[in-house]
C-alpha atoms as a PDB file:
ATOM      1  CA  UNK A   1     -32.593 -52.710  80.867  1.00  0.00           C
ATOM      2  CA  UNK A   2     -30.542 -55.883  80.865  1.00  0.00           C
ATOM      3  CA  UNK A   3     -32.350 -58.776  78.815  1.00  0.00           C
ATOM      4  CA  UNK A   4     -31.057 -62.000  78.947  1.00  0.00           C
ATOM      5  CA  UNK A   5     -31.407 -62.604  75.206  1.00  0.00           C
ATOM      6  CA  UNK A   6     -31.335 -60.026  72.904  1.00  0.00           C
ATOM      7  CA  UNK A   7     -34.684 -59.226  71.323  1.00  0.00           C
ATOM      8  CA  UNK A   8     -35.690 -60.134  67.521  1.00  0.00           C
ATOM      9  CA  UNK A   9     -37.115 -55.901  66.827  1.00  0.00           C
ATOM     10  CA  UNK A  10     -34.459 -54.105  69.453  1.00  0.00           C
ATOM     11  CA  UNK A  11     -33.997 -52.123  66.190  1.00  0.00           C
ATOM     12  CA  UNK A  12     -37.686 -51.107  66.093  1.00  0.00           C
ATOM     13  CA  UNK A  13     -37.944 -50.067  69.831  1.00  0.00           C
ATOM     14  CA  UNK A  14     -37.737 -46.950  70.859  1.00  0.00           C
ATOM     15  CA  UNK A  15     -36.966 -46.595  74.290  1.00  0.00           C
ATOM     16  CA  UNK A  16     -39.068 -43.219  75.488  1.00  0.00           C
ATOM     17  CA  UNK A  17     -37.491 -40.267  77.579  1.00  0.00           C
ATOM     18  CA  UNK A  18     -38.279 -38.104  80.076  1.00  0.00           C
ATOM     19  CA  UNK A  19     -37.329 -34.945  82.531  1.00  0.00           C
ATOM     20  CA  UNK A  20     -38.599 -35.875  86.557  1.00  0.00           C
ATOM     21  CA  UNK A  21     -40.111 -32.341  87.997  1.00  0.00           C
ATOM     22  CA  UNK A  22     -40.541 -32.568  91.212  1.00  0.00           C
ATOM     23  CA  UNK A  23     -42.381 -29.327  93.544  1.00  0.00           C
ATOM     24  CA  UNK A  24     -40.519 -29.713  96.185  1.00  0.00           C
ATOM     25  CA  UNK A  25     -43.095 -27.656  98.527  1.00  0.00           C
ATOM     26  CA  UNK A  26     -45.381 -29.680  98.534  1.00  0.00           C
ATOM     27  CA  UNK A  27     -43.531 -33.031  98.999  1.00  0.00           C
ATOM     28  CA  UNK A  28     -43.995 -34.530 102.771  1.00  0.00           C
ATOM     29  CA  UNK A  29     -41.432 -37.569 102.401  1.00  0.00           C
ATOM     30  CA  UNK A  30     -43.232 -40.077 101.919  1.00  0.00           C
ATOM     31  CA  UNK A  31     -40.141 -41.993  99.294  1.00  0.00           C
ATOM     32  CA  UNK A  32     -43.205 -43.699  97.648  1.00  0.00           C
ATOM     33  CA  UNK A  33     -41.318 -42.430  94.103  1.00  0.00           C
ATOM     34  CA  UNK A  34     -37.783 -43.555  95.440  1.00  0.00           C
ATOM     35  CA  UNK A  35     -38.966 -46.840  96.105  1.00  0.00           C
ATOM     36  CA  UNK A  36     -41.274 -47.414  93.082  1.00  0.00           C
ATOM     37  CA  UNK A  37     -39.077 -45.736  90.118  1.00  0.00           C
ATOM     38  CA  UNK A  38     -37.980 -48.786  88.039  1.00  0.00           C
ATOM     39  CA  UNK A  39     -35.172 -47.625  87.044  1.00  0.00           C
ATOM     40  CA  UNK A  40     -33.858 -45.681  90.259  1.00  0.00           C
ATOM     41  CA  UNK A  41     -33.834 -42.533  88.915  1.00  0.00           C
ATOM     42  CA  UNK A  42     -34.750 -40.297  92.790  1.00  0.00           C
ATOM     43  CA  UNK A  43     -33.509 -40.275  95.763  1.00  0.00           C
ATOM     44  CA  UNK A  44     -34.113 -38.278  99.109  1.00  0.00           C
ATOM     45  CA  UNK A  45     -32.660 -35.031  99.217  1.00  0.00           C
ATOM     46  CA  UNK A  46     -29.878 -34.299 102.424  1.00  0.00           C
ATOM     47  CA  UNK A  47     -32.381 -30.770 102.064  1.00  0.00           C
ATOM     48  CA  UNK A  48     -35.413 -29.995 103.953  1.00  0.00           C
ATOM     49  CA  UNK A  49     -38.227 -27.857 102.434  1.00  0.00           C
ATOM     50  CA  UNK A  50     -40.666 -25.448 104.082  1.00  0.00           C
ATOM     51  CA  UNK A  51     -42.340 -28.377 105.926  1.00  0.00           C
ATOM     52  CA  UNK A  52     -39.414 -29.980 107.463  1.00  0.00           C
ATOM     53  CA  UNK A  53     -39.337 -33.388 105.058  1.00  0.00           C
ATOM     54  CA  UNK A  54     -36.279 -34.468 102.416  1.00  0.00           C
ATOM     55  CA  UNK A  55     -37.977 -34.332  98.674  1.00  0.00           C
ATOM     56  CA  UNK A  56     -36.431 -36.118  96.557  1.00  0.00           C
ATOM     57  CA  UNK A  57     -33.920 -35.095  93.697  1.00  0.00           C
ATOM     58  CA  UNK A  58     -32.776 -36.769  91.231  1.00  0.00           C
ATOM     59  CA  UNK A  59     -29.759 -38.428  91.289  1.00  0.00           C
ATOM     60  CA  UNK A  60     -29.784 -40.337  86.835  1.00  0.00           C
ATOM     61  CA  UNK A  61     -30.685 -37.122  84.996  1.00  0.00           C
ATOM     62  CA  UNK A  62     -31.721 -38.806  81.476  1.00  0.00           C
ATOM     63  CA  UNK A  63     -32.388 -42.439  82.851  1.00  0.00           C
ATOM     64  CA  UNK A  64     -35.938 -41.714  83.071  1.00  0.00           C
ATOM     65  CA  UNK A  65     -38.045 -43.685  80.705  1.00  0.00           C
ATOM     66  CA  UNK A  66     -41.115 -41.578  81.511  1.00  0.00           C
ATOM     67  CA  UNK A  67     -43.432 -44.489  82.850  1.00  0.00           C
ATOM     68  CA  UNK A  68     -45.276 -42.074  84.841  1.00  0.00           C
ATOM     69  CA  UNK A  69     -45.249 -44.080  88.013  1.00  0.00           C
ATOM     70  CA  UNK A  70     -44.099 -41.600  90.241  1.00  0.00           C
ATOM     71  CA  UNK A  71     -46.743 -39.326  89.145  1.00  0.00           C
ATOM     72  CA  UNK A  72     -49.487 -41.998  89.588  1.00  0.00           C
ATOM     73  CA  UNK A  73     -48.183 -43.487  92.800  1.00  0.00           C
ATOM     74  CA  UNK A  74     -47.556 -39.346  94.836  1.00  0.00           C
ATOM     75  CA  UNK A  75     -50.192 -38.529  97.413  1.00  0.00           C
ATOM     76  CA  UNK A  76     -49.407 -35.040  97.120  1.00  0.00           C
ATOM     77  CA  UNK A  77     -49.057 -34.434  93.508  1.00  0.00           C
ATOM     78  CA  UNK A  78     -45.620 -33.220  93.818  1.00  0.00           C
ATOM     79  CA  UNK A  79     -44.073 -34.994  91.088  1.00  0.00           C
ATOM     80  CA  UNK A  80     -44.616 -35.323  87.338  1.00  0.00           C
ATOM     81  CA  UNK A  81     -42.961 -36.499  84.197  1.00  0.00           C
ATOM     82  CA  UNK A  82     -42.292 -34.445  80.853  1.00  0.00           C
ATOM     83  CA  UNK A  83     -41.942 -36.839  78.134  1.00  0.00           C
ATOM     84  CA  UNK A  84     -38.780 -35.684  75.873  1.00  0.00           C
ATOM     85  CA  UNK A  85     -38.124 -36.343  72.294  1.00  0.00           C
ATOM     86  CA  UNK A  86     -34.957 -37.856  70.986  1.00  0.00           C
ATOM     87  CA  UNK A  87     -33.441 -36.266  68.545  1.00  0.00           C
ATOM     88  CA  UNK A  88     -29.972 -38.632  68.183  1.00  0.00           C
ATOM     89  CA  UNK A  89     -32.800 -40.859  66.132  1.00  0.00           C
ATOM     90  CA  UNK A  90     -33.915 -37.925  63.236  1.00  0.00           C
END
C-alpha cells in the first residue's frame, strides 16, 4: 500500500498474510473476487472447469493481506482465505 506520508507506528503494524484457495468446481464466473480483491491478487483463468466457466487463479501468490473479501463477497462459496503467519518477524 502506497501512503502518501509515512505513518507515525509503521513499525508497530503488522501487515497480515494469507494463501487464496479457490474450489474451482464450484466457481460459475461470476469475477465478483477479481473485481473486489484490493490488492489484485485473482484473475480469470484461460481454463474452464466442469461447468464450462474460467475460475479464477491467482496471479500475486503472497500479496494477499487476508481481508476476507473474496470469501464474503462469492455466491458460491468457492473461495476462502487461510490466514498465514510470518515468521521473517520472530
Amino acid at each position: 500500500m502506497k501512503f502518501w506520508r509515512k505513518p507515525l507506528d509503521i513499525d508497530q503494524v503488522k501487515v497480515p498474510h494469507g494463501d487464496v484457495v479457490i474450489i474451482a468446481e464450484r466457481c460459475k464466473g461470476c469475477a465478483f473476487c477479481v473485481e473486489y480483491c484490493p490488492k489484485d491478487v485473482l484473475a480469470l483463468s484461460k481454463d474452464f472447469n466442469k461447468k464450462g466457466y474460467h475460475p479464477p487463479e491467482v496471479i500475486k501468490s503472497g500479496e494477499c493481506v487476508n481481508c476476507n473479501l473474496c470469501e464474503m463477497i462469492c455466491p458460491d462459496f468457492a473461495i476462502y482465505c487461510v490466514a498465514v503467519e510470518d515468521d521473517s518477524a520472530a
